[in-house]
Protein backbone atom coordinates (compact mmCIF):
# COMPACT_ATOMS: atom_id res chain seq x y z
CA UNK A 1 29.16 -18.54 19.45
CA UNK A 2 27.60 -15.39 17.72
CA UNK A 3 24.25 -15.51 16.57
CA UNK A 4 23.11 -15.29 12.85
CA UNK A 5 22.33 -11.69 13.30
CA UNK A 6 26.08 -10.89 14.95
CA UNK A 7 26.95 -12.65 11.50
CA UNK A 8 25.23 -11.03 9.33
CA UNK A 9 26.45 -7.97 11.32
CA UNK A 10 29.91 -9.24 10.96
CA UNK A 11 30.06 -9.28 7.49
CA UNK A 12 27.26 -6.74 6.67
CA UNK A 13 29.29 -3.69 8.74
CA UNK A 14 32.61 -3.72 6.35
CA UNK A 15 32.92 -3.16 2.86
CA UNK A 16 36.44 -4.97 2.94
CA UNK A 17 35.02 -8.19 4.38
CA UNK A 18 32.67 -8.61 1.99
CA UNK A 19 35.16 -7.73 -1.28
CA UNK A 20 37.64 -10.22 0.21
CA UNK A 21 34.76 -13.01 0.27
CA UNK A 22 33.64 -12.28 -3.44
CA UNK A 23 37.14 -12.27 -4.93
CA UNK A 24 38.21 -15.69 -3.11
CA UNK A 25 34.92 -16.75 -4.91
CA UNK A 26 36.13 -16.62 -8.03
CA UNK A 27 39.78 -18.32 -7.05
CA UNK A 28 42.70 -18.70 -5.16
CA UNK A 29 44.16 -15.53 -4.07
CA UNK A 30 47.40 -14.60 -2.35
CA UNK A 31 47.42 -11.46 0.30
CA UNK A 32 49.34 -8.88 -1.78
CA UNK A 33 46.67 -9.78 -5.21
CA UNK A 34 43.87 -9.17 -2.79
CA UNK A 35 45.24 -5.81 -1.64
CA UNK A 36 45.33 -4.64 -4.85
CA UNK A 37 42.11 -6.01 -5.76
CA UNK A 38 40.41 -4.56 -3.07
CA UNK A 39 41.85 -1.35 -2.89
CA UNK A 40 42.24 -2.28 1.21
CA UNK A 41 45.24 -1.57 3.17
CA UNK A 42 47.67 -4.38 3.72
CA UNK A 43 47.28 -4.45 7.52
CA UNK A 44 43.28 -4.24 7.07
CA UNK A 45 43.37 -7.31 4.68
CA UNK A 46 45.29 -9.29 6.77
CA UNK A 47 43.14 -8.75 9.69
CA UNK A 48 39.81 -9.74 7.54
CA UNK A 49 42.24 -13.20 6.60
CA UNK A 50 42.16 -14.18 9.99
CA UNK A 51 39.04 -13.12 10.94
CA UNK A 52 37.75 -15.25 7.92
CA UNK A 53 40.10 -18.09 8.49
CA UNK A 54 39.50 -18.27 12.34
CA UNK A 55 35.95 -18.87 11.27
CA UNK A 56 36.28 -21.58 8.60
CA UNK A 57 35.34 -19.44 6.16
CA UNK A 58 38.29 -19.52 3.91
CA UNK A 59 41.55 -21.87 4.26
CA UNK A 60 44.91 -20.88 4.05
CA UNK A 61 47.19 -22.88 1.13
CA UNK A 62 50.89 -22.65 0.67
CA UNK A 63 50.10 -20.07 -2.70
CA UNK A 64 47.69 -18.06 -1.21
CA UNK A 65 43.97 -18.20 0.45
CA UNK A 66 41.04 -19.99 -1.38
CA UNK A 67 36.69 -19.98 -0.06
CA UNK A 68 35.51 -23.25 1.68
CA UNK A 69 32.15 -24.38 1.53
CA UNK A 70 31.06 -22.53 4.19
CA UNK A 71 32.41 -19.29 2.93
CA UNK A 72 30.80 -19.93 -0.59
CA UNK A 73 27.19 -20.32 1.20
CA UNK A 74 27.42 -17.33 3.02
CA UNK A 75 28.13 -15.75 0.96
CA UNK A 76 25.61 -17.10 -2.02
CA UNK A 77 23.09 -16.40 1.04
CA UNK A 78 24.05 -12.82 1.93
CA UNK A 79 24.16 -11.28 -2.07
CA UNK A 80 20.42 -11.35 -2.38
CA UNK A 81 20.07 -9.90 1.23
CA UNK A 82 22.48 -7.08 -0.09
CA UNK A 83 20.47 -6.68 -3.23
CA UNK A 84 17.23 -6.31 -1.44
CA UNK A 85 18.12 -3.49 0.36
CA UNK A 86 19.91 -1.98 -2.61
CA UNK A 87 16.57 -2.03 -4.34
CA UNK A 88 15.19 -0.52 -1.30
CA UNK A 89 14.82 3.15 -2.09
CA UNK A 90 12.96 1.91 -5.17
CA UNK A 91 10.70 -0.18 -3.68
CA UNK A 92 10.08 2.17 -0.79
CA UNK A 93 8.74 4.40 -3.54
CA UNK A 94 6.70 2.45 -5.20
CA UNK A 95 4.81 1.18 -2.11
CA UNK A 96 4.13 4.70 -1.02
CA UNK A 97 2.69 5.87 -4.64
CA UNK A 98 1.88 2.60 -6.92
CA UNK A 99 -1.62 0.62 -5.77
CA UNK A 100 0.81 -2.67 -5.43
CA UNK A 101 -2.31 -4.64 -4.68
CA UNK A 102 -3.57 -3.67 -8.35
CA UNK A 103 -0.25 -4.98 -9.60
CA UNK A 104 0.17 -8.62 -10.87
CA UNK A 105 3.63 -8.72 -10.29
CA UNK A 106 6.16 -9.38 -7.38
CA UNK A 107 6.56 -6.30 -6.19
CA UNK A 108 10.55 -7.01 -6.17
CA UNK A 109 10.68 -7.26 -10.01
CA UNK A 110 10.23 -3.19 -9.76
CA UNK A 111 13.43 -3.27 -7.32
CA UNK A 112 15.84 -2.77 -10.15
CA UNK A 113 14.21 0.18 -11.74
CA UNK A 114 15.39 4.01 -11.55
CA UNK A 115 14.05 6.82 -9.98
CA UNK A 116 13.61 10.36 -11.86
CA UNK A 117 12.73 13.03 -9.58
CA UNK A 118 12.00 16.85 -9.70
CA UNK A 119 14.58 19.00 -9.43
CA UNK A 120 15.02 22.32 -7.64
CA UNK A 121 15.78 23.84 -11.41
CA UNK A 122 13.73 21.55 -13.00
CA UNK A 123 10.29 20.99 -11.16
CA UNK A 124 9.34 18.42 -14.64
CA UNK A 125 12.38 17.24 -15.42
CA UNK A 126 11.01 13.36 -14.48
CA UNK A 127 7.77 14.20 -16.64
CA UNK A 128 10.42 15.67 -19.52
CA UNK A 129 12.18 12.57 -19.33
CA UNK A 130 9.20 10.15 -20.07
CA UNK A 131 8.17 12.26 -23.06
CA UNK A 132 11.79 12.54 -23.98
CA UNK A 133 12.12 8.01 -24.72
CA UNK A 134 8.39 8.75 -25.97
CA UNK A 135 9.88 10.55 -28.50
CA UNK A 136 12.77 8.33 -29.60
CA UNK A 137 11.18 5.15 -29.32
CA UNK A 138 9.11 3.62 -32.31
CA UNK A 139 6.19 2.18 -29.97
CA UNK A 140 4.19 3.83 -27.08
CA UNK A 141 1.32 2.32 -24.94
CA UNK A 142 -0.12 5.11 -22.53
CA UNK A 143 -2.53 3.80 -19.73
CA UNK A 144 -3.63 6.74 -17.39
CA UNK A 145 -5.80 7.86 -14.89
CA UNK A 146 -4.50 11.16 -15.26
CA UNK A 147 -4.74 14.39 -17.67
CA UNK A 148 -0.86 14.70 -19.30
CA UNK A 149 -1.77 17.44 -21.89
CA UNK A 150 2.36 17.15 -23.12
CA UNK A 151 1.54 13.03 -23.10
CA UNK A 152 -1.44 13.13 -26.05
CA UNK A 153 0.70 16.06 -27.50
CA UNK A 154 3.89 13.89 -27.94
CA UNK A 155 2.28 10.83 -28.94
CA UNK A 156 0.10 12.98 -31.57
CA UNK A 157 2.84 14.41 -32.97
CA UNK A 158 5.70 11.30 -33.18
CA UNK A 159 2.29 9.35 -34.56
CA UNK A 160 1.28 11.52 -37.22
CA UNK A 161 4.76 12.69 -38.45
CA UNK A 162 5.53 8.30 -38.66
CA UNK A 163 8.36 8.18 -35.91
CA UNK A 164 6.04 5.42 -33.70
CA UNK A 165 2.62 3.81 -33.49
CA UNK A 166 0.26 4.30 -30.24
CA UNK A 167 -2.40 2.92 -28.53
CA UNK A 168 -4.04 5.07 -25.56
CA UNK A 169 -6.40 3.78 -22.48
CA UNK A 170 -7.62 6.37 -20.28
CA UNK A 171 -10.07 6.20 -17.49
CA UNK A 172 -13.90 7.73 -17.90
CA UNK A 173 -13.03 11.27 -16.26
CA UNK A 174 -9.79 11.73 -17.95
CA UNK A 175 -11.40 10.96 -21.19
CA UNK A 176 -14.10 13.58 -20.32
CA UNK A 177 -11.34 16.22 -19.82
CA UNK A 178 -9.70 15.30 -22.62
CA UNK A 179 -12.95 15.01 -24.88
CA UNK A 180 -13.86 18.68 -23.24
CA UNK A 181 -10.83 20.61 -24.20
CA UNK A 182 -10.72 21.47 -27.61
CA UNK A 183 -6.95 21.10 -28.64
CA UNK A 184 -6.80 17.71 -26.89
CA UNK A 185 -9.71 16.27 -28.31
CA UNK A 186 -8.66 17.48 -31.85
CA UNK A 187 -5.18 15.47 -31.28
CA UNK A 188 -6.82 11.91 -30.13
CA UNK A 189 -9.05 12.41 -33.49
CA UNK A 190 -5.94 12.79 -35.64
CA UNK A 191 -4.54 9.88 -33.51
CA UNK A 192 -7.45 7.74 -34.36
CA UNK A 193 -7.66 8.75 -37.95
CA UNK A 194 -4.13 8.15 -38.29
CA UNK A 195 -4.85 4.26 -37.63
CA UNK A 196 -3.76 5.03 -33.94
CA UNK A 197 -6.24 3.68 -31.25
CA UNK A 198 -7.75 5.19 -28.05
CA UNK A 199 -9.87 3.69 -25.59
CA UNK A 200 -12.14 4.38 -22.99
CA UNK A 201 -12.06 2.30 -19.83
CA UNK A 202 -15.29 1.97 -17.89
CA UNK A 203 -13.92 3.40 -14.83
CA UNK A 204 -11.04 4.66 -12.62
CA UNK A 205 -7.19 2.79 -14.01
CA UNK A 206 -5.33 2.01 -10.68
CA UNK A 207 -2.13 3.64 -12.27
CA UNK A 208 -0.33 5.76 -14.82
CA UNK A 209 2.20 4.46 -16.84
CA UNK A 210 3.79 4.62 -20.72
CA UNK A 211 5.14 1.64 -22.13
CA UNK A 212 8.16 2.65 -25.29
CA UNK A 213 9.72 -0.27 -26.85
CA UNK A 214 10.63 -2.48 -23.96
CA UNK A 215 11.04 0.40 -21.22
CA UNK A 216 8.19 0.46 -18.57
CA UNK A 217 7.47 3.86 -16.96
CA UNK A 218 5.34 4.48 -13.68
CA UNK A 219 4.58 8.16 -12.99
CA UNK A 220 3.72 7.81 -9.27
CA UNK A 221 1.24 10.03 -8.65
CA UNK A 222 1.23 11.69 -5.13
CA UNK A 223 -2.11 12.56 -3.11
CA UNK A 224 -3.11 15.42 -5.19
CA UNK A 225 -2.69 12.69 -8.29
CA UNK A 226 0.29 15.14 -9.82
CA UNK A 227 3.22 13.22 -10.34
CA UNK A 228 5.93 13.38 -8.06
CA UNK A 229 8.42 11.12 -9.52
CA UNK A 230 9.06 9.12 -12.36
CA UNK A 231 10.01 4.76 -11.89
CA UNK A 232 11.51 3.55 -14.97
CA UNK A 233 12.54 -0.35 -15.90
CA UNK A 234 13.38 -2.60 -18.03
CA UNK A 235 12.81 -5.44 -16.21
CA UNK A 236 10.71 -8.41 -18.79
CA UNK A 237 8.69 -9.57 -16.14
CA UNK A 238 7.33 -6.10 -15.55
CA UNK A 239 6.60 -5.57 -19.58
């Protein structure tokens, strides 16, 4: 008998398998609709049949092949497992750059985000595409720990021409940069004036991150505190 790792293995190691299990999920299927719903070869197909049927996984019936029990709880138990490690590059990420422990959240609620990086011909293009929803949304929340000249310069300029309303919080040494250089201190007092609030945290903010609308946005900062990639979701439990 094969042990629950040789199953998962089983399943895990061929794309066919696990189509054939999800579309007897829905309902009874004969071998020629699952070819063509699977895009498998006819021989391959069968093969996975048998394989599933010699394991009482699915049941043959006179019309076609329909899931058992056992199939259906396999496979219920091996989606999430699949979806875990689909979210893995994400949540790889954001253990290396994001202080998790700061986060009240499950760290998996950040599995379904997307990742912006750099590119060779673009070495902003994840910062450009932060300001970029800044821009076209109608509310922005900025929380850093970091100085993002373009960030107050965005959110001045959508703010005072009416396209969205702010609010800014930004740790005691960023707010000393930004109170120290002239054009960036001259925006956050047309941002306040403008009925738009900034505030100073007592202190160092475990993370940078813009909230537009109902789209979250982690920069993860790398060692050197520059950004080195962008995490975006929408997930609610995150907002």
């Amino acid at each position: 008998m094969d042990s629950a790792l040789e199953r998962i293995e089983f399943l895990a190691s061929s794309k066919n398998r696990v189509e054939v299990l999800r579309t007897l999920d829905t309902e009874l299927h004969d071998a020629r609709d699952l070819v063509a719903e699977t895009d498998g070869f006819r021989s391959t197909i069968g093969r996975v049949l048998n394989e599933f049927d010699a394991r009482g996984w699915i049941e043959r019936r006179n019309s076609g092949y329909e899931i058992t029990e056992l199939g259906a709880l396999i496979l219920a138990e091996f989606e999430p497992l699949l979806e875990t490690m689909d979210r893995a590059e994400v949540l790889e990420e954001a253990v290396r750059w994001l202080p998790t422990e700061e986060l009240s959240l499950d760290l998996y609620e950040l599995g379904d985000g997307t990742l912006i990086y750099p590119s060779e011909k673009n070495l902003s293009a994840h910062i450009e595409h932060g300001l970029d929803m800044a821009r076209a949304g109608s509310r922005l929340l900025i929380v850093c720990n970091a100085v993002l000249p373009q960030g107050v310069k965005t959110a001045r300029d959508c703010a005072i021409d009416g396209r969205l309303t702010t609010a800014q919080v930004y740790g005691d040494a960023v707010m000393e940069i930004i109170l120290d250089h002239e054009q960036m201190s001259k925006q956050i007092c047309e941002l306040i004036e403008a009925g738009n609030p900034v505030y100073r945290y007592p202190g160092s903010l475990p993370y940078n991150m813009l909230v537009v609308d109902e789209t979250v946005l982690f920069f993860l900062c790398d060692e050197t505190d520059l950004p080195a990639a962008l995490l975006k979701t929408d997930n609610e439990t995150v907002l």
